[in-house]
PDB file of N, CA and C in Angstrom:
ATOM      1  N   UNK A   1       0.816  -1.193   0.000  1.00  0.00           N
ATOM      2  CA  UNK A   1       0.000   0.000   0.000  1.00  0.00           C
ATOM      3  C   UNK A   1       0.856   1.252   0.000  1.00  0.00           C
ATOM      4  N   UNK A   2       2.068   1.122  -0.356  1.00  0.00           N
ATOM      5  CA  UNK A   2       3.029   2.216  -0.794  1.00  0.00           C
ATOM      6  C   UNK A   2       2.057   3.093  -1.877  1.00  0.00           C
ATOM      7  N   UNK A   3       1.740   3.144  -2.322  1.00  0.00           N
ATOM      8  CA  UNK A   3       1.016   4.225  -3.055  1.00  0.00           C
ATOM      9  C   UNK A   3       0.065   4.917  -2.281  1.00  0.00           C
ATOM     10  N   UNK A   4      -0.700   4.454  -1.167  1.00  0.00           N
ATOM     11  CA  UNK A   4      -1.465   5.159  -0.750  1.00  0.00           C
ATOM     12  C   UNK A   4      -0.725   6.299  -0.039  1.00  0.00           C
ATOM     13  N   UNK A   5       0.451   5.952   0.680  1.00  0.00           N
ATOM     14  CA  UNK A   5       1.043   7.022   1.286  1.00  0.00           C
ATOM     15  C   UNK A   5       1.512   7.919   0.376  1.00  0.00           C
ATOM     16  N   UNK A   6       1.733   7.694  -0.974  1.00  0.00           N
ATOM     17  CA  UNK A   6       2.672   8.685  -1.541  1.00  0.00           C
ATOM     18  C   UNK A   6       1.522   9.509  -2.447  1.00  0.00           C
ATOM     19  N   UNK A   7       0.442   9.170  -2.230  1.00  0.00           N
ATOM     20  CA  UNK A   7      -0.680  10.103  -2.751  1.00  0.00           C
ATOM     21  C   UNK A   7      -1.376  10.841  -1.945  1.00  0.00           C
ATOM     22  N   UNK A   8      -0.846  10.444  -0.822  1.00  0.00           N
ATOM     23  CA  UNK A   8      -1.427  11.903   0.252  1.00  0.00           C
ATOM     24  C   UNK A   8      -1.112  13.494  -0.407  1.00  0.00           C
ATOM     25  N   UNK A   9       0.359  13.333  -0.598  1.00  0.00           N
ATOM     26  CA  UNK A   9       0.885  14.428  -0.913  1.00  0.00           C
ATOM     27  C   UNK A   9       0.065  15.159  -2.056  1.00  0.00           C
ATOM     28  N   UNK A  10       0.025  14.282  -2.933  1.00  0.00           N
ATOM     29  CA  UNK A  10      -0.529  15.288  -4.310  1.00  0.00           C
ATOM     30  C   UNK A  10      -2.216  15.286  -4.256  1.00  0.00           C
ATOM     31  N   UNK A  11      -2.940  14.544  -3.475  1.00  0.00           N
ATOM     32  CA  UNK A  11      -4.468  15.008  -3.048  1.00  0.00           C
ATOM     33  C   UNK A  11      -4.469  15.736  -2.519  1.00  0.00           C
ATOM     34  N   UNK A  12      -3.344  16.242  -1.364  1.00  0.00           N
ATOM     35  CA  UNK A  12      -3.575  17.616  -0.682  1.00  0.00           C
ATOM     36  C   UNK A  12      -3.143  18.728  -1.310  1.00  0.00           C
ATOM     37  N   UNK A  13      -2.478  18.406  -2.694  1.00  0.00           N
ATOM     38  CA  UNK A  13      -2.009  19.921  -3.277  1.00  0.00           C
ATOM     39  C   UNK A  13      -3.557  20.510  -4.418  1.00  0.00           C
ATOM     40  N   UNK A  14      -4.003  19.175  -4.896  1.00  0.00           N
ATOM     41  CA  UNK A  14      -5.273  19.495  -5.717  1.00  0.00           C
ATOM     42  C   UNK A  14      -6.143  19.973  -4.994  1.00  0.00           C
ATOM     43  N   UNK A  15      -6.692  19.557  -3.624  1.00  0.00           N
ATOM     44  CA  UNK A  15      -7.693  19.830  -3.031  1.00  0.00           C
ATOM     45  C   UNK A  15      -6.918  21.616  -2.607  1.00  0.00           C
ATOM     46  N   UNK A  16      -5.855  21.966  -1.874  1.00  0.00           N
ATOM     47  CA  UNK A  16      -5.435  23.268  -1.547  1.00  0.00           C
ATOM     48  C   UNK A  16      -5.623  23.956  -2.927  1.00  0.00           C
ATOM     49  N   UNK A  17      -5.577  23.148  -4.127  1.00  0.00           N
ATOM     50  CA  UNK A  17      -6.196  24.325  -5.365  1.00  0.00           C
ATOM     51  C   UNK A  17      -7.191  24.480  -5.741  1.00  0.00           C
ATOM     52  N   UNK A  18      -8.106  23.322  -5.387  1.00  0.00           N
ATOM     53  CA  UNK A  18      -9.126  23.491  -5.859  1.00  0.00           C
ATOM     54  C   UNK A  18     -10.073  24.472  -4.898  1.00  0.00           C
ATOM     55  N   UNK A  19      -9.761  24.836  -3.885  1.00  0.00           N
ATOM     56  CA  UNK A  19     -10.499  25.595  -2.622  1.00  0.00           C
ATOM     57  C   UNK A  19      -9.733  26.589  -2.547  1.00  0.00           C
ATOM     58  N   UNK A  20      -8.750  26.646  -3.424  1.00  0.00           N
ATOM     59  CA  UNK A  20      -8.549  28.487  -3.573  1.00  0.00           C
ATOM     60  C   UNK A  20      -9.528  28.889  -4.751  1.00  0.00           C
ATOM     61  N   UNK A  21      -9.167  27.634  -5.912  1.00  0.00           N
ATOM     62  CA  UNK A  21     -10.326  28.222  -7.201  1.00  0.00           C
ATOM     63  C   UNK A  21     -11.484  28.482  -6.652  1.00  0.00           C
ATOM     64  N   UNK A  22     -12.420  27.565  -6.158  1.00  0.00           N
ATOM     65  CA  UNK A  22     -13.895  27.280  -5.694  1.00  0.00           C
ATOM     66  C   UNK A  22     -13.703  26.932  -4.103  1.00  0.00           C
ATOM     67  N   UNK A  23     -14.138  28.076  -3.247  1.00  0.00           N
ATOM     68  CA  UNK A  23     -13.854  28.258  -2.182  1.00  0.00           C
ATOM     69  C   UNK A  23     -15.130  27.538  -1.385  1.00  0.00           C
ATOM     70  N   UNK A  24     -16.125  27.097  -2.596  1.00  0.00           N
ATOM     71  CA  UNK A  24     -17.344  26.194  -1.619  1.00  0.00           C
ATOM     72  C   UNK A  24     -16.821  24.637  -1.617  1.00  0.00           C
ATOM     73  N   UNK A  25     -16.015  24.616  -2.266  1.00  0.00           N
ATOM     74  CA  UNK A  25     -15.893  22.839  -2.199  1.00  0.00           C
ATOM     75  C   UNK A  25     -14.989  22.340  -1.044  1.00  0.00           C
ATOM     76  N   UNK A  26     -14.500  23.600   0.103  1.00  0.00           N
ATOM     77  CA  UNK A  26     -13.981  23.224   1.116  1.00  0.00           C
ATOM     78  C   UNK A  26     -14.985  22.582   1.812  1.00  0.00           C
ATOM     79  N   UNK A  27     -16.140  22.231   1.694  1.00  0.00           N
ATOM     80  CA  UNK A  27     -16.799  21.901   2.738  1.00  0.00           C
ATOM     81  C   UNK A  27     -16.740  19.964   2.380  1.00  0.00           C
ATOM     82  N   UNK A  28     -17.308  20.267   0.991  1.00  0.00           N
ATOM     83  CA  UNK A  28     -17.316  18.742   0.370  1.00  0.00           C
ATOM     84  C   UNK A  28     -15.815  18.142   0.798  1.00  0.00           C
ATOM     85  N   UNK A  29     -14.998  18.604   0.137  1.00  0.00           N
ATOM     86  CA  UNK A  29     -13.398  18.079   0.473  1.00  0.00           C
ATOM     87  C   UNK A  29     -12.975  17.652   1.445  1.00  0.00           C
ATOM     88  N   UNK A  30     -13.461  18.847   2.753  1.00  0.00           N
ATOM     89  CA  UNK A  30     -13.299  18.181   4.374  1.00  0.00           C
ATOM     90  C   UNK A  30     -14.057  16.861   4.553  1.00  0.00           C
ATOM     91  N   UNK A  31     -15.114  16.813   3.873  1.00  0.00           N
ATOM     92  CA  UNK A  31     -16.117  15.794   4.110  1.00  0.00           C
ATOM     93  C   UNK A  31     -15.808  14.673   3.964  1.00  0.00           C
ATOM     94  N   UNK A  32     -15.321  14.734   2.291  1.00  0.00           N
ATOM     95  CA  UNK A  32     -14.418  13.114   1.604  1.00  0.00           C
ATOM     96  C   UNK A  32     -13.565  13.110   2.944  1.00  0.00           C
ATOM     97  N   UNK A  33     -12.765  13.839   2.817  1.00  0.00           N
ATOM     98  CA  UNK A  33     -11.502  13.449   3.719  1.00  0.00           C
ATOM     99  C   UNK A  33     -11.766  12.875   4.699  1.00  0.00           C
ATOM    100  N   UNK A  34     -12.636  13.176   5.605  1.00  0.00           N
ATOM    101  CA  UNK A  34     -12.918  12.664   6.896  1.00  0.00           C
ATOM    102  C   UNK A  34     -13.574  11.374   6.516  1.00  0.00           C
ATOM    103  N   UNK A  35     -14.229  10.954   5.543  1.00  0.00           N
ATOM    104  CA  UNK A  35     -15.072  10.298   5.314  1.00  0.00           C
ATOM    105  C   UNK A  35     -13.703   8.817   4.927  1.00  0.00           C
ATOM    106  N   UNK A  36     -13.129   9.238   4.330  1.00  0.00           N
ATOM    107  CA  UNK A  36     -11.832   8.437   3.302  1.00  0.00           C
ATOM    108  C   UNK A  36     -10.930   7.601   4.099  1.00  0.00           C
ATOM    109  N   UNK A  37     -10.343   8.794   5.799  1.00  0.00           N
ATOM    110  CA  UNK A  37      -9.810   8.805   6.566  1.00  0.00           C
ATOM    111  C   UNK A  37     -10.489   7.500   7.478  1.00  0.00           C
ATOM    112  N   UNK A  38     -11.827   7.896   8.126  1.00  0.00           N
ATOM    113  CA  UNK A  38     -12.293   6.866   8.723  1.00  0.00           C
ATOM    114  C   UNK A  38     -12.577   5.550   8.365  1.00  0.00           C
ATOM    115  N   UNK A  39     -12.782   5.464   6.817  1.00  0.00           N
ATOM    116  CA  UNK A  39     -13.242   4.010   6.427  1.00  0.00           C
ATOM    117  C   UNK A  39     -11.628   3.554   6.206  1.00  0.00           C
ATOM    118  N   UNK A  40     -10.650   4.347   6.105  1.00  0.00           N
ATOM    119  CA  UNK A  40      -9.621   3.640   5.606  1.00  0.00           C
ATOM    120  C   UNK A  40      -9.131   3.008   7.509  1.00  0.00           C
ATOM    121  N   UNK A  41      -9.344   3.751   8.152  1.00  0.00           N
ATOM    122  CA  UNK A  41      -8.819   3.718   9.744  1.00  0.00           C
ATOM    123  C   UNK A  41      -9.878   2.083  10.493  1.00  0.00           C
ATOM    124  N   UNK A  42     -11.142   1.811  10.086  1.00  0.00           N
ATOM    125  CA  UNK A  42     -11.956   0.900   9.804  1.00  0.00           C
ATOM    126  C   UNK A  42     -11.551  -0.474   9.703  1.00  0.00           C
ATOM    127  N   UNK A  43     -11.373  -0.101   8.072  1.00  0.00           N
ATOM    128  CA  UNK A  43     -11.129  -1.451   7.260  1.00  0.00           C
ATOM    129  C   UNK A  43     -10.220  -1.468   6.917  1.00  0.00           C
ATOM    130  N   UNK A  44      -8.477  -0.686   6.731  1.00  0.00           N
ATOM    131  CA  UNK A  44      -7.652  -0.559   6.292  1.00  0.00           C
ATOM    132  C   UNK A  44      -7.094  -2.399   6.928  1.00  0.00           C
ATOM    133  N   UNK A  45      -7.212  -1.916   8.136  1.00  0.00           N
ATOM    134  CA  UNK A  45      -6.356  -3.006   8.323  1.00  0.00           C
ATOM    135  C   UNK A  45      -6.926  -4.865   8.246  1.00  0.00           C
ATOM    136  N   UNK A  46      -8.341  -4.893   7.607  1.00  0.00           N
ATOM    137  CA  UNK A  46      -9.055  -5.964   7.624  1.00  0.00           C
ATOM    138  C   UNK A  46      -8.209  -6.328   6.249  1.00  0.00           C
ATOM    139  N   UNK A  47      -8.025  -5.077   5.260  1.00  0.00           N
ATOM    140  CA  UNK A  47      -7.959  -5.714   4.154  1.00  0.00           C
ATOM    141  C   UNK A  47      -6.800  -6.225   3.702  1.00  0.00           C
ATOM    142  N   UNK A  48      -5.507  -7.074   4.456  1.00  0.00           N
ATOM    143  CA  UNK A  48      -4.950  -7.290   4.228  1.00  0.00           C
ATOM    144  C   UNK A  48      -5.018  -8.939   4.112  1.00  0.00           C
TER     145      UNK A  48
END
């Protein structure tokens, strides 16, 4: 799951652009995230 860590980096640079472009999709974005965060914190470790 080496890729998942190394795509943190560049989801957080799209999302920091995309919420300077469109300053409403900070809300959605926090949302995934938290949302992404917990199911991965969940089931991350079932799915091995």
């Amino acid at each position: 799951m080496h890729y998942l860590t190394s795509a943190g980096p560049l989801v957080s640079l799209i999302a920091g652009i995309l919420i300077l472009v469109v300053p409403r999709l900070l809300n959605y974005i926090v949302a995934i995230y938290l949302i992404v965060i917990g199911l991965l914190g969940l089931f991350g470790g079932h799915l091995h």
